[in-house]
Protein backbone atom coordinates (compact mmCIF):
# COMPACT_ATOMS: atom_id res chain seq x y z
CA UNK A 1 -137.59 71.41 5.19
CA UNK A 2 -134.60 72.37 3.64
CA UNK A 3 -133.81 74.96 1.28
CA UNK A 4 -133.52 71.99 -1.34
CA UNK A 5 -136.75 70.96 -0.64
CA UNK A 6 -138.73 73.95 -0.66
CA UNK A 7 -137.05 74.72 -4.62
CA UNK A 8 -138.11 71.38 -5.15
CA UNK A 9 -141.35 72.15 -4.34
CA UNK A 10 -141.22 75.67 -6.04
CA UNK A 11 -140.61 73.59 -8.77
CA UNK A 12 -143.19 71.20 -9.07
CA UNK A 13 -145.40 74.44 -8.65
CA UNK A 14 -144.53 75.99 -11.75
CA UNK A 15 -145.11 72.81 -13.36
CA UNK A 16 -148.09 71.72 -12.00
CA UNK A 17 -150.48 74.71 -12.37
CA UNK A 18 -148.78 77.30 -14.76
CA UNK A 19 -146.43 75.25 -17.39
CA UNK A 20 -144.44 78.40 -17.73
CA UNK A 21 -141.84 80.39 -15.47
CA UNK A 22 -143.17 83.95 -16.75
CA UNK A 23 -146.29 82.68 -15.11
CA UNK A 24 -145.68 81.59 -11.79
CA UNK A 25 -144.00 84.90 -11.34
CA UNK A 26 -146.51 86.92 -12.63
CA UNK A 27 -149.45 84.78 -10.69
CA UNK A 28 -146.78 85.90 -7.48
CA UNK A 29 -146.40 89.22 -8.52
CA UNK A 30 -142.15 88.78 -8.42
CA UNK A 31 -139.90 89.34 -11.32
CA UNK A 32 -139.16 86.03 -14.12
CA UNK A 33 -135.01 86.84 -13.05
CA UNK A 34 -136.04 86.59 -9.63
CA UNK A 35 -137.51 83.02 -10.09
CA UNK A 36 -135.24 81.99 -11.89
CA UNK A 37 -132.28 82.50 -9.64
CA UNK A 38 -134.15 81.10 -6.87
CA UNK A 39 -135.14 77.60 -8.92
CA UNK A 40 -131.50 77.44 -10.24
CA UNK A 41 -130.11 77.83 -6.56
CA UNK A 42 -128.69 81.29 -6.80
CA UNK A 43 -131.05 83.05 -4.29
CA UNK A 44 -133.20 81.84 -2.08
CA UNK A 45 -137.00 81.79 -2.55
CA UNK A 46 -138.69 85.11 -1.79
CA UNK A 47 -141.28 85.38 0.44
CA UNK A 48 -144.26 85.94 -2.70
CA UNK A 49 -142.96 82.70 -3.93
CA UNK A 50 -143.01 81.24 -0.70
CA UNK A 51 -146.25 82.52 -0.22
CA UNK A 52 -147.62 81.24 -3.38
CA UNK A 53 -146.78 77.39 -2.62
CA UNK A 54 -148.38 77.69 1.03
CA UNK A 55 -144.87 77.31 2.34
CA UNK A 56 -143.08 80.19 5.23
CA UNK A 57 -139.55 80.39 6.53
CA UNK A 58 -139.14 79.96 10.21
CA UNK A 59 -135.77 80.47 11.52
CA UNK A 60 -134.54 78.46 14.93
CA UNK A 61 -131.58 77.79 17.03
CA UNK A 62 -130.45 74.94 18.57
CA UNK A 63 -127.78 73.90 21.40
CA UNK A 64 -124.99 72.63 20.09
């Protein structure tokens, strides 16, 4: 996935199941700023928020 696609999904989260930004954070345990940044681009998701939409970053390499 890209990074794109996992705010996407971050996204549709927050939607879905809490309605409200100030939720989703607090349901995560990370602050509202926080999730905000990372849904507006700014920062990338942290891992609670990861964590909370059953998503973790894996990092590889590749040959170029």
């Amino acid at each position: 996935m890209t990074r794109d696609e996992v705010v996407e999904e971050l996204r549709k989260a927050v939607g879905r199941g809490y309605g409200a930004q100030r939720k989703f954070a607090e349901r995560c345990g990370c602050p509202p700023c926080k999730l905000s940044e990372a849904l507006g681009g700014k920062r990338p998701p942290s891992r609670a928020m990861l964590k909370a939409i059953g998503i973790r970053k894996v990092v590889s390499y590749e040959r170029i």
